[in-house]
C-alpha atoms as a PDB file:
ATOM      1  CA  UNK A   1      38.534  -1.965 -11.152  1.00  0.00           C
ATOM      2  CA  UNK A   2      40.375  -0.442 -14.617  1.00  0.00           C
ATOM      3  CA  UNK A   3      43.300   1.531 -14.234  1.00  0.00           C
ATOM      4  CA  UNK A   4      41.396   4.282 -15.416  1.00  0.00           C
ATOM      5  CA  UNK A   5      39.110   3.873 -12.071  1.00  0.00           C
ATOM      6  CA  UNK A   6      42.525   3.703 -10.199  1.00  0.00           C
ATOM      7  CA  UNK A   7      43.678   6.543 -11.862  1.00  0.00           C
ATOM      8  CA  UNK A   8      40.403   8.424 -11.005  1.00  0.00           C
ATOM      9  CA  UNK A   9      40.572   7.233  -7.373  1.00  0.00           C
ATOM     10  CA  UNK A  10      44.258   8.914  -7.403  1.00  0.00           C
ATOM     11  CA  UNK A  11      43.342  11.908  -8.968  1.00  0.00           C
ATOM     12  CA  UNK A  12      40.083  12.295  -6.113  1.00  0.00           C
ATOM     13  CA  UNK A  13      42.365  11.185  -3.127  1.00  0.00           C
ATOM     14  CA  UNK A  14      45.366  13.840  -4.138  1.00  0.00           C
ATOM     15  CA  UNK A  15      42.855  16.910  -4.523  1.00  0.00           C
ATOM     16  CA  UNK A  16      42.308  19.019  -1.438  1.00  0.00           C
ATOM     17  CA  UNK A  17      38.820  18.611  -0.424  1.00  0.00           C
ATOM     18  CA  UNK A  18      37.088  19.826   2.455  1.00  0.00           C
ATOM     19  CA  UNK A  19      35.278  16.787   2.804  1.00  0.00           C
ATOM     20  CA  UNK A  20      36.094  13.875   5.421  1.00  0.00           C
ATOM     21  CA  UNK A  21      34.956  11.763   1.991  1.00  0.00           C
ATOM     22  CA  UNK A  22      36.375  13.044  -1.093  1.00  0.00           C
ATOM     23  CA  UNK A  23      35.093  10.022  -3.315  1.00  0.00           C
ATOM     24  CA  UNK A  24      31.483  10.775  -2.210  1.00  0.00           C
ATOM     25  CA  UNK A  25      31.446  14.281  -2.734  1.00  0.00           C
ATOM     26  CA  UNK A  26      32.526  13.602  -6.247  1.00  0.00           C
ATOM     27  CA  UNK A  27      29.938  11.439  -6.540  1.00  0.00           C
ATOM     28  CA  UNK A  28      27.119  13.669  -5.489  1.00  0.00           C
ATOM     29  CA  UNK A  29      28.650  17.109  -7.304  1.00  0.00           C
ATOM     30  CA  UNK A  30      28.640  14.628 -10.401  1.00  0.00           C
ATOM     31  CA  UNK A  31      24.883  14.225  -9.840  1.00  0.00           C
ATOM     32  CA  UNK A  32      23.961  18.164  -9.008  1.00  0.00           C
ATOM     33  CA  UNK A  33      26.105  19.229 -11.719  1.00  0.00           C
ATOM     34  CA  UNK A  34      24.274  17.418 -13.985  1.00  0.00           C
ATOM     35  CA  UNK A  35      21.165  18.322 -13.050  1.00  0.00           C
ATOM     36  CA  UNK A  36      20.046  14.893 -11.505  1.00  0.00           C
ATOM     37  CA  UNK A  37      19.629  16.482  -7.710  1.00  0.00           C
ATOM     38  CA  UNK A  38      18.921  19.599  -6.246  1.00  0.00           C
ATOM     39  CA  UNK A  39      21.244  21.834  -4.188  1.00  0.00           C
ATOM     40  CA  UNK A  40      18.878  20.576  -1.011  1.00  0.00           C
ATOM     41  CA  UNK A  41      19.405  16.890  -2.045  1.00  0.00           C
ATOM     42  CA  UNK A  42      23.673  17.602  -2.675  1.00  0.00           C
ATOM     43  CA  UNK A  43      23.461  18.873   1.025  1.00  0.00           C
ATOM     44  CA  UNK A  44      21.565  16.818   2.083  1.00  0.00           C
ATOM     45  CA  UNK A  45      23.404  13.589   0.754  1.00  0.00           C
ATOM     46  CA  UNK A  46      26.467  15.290   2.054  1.00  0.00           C
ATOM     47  CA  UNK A  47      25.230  15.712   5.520  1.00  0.00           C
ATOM     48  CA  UNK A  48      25.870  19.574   5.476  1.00  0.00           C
ATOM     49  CA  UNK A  49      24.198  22.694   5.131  1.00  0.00           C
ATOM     50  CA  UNK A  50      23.476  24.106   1.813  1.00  0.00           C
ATOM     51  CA  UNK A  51      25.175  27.379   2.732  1.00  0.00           C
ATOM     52  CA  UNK A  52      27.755  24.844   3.947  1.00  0.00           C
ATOM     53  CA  UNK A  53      28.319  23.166  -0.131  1.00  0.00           C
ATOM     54  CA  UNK A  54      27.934  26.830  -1.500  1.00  0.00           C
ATOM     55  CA  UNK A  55      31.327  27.721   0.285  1.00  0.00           C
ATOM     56  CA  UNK A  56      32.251  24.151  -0.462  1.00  0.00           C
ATOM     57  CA  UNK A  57      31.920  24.619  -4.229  1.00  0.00           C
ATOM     58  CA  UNK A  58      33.499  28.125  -4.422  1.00  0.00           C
ATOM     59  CA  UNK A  59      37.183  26.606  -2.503  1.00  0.00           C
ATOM     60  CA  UNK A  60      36.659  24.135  -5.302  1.00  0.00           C
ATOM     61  CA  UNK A  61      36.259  26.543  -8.241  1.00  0.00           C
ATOM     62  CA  UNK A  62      33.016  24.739  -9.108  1.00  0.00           C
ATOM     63  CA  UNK A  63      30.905  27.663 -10.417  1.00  0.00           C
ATOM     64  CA  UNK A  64      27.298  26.174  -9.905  1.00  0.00           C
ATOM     65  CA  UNK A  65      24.285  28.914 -10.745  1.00  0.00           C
ATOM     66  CA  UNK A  66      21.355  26.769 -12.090  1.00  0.00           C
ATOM     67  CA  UNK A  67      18.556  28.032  -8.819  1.00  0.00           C
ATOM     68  CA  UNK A  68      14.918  25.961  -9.938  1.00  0.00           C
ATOM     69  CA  UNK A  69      11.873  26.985  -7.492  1.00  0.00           C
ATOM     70  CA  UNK A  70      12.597  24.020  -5.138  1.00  0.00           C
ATOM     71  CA  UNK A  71      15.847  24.980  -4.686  1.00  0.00           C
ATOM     72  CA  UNK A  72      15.507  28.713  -4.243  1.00  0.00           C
ATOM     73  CA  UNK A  73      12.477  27.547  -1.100  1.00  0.00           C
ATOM     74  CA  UNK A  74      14.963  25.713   0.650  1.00  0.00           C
ATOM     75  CA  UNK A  75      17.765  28.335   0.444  1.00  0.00           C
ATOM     76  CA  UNK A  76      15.035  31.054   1.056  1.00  0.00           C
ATOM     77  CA  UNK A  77      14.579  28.645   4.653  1.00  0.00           C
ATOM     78  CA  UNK A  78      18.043  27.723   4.966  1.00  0.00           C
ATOM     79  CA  UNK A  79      18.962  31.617   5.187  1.00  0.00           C
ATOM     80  CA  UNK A  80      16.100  32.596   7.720  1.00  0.00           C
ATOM     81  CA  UNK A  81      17.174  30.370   9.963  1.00  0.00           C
ATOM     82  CA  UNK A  82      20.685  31.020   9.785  1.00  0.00           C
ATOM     83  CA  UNK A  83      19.611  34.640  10.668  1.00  0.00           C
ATOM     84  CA  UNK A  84      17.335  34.205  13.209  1.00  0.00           C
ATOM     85  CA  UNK A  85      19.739  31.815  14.778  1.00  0.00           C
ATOM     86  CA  UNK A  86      22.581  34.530  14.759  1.00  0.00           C
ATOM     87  CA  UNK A  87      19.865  37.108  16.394  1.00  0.00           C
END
């Protein structure tokens, strides 16, 4: 490992993240944010909702507003059950 890496590790580890594993969800917001997985896929990886990452992002200040037709399906689902759970 480089000291870069290290210093990359530190940086990861000292950041606030709600996430029990801050490396991974580095890892896979890397990936969404570059366009290489869906919103489902980050959610999925993550073992959360995708309602769940949307908050997630927003207490990071990661502003995240590419929606393809996959993606905008499984938040379409992800909503109507979330409200016909809460009914």
């Amino acid at each position: 490992m480089t000291s870069r890496d290290k210093g990359i590790l530190e940086i990861i580890r000292s950041e606030r993240v709600p996430y029990w594993d801050p490396e991974r969800l580095f890892l896979v917001l890397g990936l969404l944010l570059t366009g290489r997985i869906s919103m489902g896929k980050a959610a999925e990886l993550l073992g959360i909702r995708i309602d769940e990452l949307w908050l997630m992002l927003r207490r990071l200040g990661v502003e995240y507003e590419v929606v393809d037709e996959e993606e905008a399906e499984e938040e379409i689902e992800a909503y109507k059950r979330l409200f016909k759970s809460s009914s």
